[in-house]
Protein backbone atom coordinates (compact mmCIF):
# COMPACT_ATOMS: atom_id res chain seq x y z
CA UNK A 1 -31.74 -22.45 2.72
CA UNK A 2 -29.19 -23.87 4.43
CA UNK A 3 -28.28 -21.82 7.58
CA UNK A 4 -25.47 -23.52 9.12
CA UNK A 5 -23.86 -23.08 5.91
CA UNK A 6 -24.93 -19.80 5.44
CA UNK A 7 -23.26 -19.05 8.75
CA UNK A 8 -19.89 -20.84 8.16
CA UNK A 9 -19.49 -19.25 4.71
CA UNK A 10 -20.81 -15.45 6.80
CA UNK A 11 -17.79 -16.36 9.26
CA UNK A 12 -15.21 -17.04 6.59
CA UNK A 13 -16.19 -14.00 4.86
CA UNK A 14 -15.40 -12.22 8.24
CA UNK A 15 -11.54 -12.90 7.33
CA UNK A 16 -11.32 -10.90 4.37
CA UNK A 17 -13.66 -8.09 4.79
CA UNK A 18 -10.87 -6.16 6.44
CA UNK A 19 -8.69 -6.56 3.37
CA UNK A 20 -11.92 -5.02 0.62
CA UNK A 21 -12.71 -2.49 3.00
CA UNK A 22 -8.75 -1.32 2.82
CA UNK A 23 -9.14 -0.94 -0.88
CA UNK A 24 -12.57 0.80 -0.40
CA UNK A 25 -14.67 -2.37 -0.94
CA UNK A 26 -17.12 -4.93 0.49
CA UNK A 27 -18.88 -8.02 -0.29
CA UNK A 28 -22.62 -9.12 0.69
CA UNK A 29 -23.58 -12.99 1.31
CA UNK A 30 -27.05 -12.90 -0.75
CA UNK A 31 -27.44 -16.92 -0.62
CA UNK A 32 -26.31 -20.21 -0.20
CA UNK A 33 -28.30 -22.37 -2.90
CA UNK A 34 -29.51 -25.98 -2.16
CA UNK A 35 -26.75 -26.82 -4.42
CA UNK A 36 -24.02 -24.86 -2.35
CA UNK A 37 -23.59 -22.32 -4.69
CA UNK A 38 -22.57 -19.36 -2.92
CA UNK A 39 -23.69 -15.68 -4.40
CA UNK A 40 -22.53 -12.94 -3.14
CA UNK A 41 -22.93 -8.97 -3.96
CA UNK A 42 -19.98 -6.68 -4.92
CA UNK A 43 -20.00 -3.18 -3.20
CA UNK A 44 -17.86 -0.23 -3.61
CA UNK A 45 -14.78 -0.31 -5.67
CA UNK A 46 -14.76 -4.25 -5.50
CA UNK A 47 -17.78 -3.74 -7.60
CA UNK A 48 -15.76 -1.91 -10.36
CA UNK A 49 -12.17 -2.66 -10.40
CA UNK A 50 -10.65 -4.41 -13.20
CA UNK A 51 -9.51 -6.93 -10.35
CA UNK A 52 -12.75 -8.19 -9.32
CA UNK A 53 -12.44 -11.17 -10.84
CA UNK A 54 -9.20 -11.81 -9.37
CA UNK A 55 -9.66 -10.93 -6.41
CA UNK A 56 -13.32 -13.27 -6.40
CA UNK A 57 -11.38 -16.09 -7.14
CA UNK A 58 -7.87 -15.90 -5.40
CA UNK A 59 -9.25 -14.01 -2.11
CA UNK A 60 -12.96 -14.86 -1.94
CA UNK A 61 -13.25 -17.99 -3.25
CA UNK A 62 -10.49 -19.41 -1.93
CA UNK A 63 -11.46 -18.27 1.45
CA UNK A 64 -14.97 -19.37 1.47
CA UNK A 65 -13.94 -23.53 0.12
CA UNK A 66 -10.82 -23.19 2.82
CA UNK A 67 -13.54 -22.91 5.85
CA UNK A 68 -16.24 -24.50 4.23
CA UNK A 69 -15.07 -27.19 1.48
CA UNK A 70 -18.95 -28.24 1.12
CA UNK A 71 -19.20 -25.37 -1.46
CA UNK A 72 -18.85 -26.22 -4.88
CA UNK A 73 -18.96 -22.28 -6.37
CA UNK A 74 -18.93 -18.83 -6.04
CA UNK A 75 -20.89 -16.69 -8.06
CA UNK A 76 -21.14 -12.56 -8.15
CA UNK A 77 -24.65 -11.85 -9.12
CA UNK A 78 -23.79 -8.11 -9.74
CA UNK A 79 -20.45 -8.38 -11.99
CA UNK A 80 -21.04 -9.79 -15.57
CA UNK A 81 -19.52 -13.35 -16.07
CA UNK A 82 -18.36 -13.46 -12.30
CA UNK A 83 -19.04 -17.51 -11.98
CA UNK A 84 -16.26 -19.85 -10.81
């Protein structure tokens, strides 16, 4: 695993926890793959809303390759067809 970008893609995360947490959700960093492929775990009602896939690609996404353009994708191993 790659740790430093484990930790840069853990910090950029950090921005929009506050804004899931408002709408009674969270998200998990589970790895960073050699391939920088970033998968991450839905909680709460990020896991369930009709949204999630908006809001993993215009909010998470988005903030994860603006601090760490190394990372080619974003994946949501709990939510069915969640790649990017």
């Amino acid at each position: 695993m790659n740790t430093d970008l484990f930790i840069q893609v853990e910090e950029a995360l950090k921005q929009i926890r506050p804004y899931l947490e408002a709408d009674g959700g969270n998200v998990s960093l589970v790895e960073v793959t050699p391939d920088k492929i970033v998968r991450l775990e839905l909680h709460g009602a990020c896991k369930s809303c009709s949204m999630s896939m908006m809001t993993m690609k215009a909010g998470i996404e988005e903030t994860i390759r603006r601090s760490v353009p190394e990372i080619l994708s974003v994946e949501a191993i709990n939510v069915p067809a969640a790649t990017f």
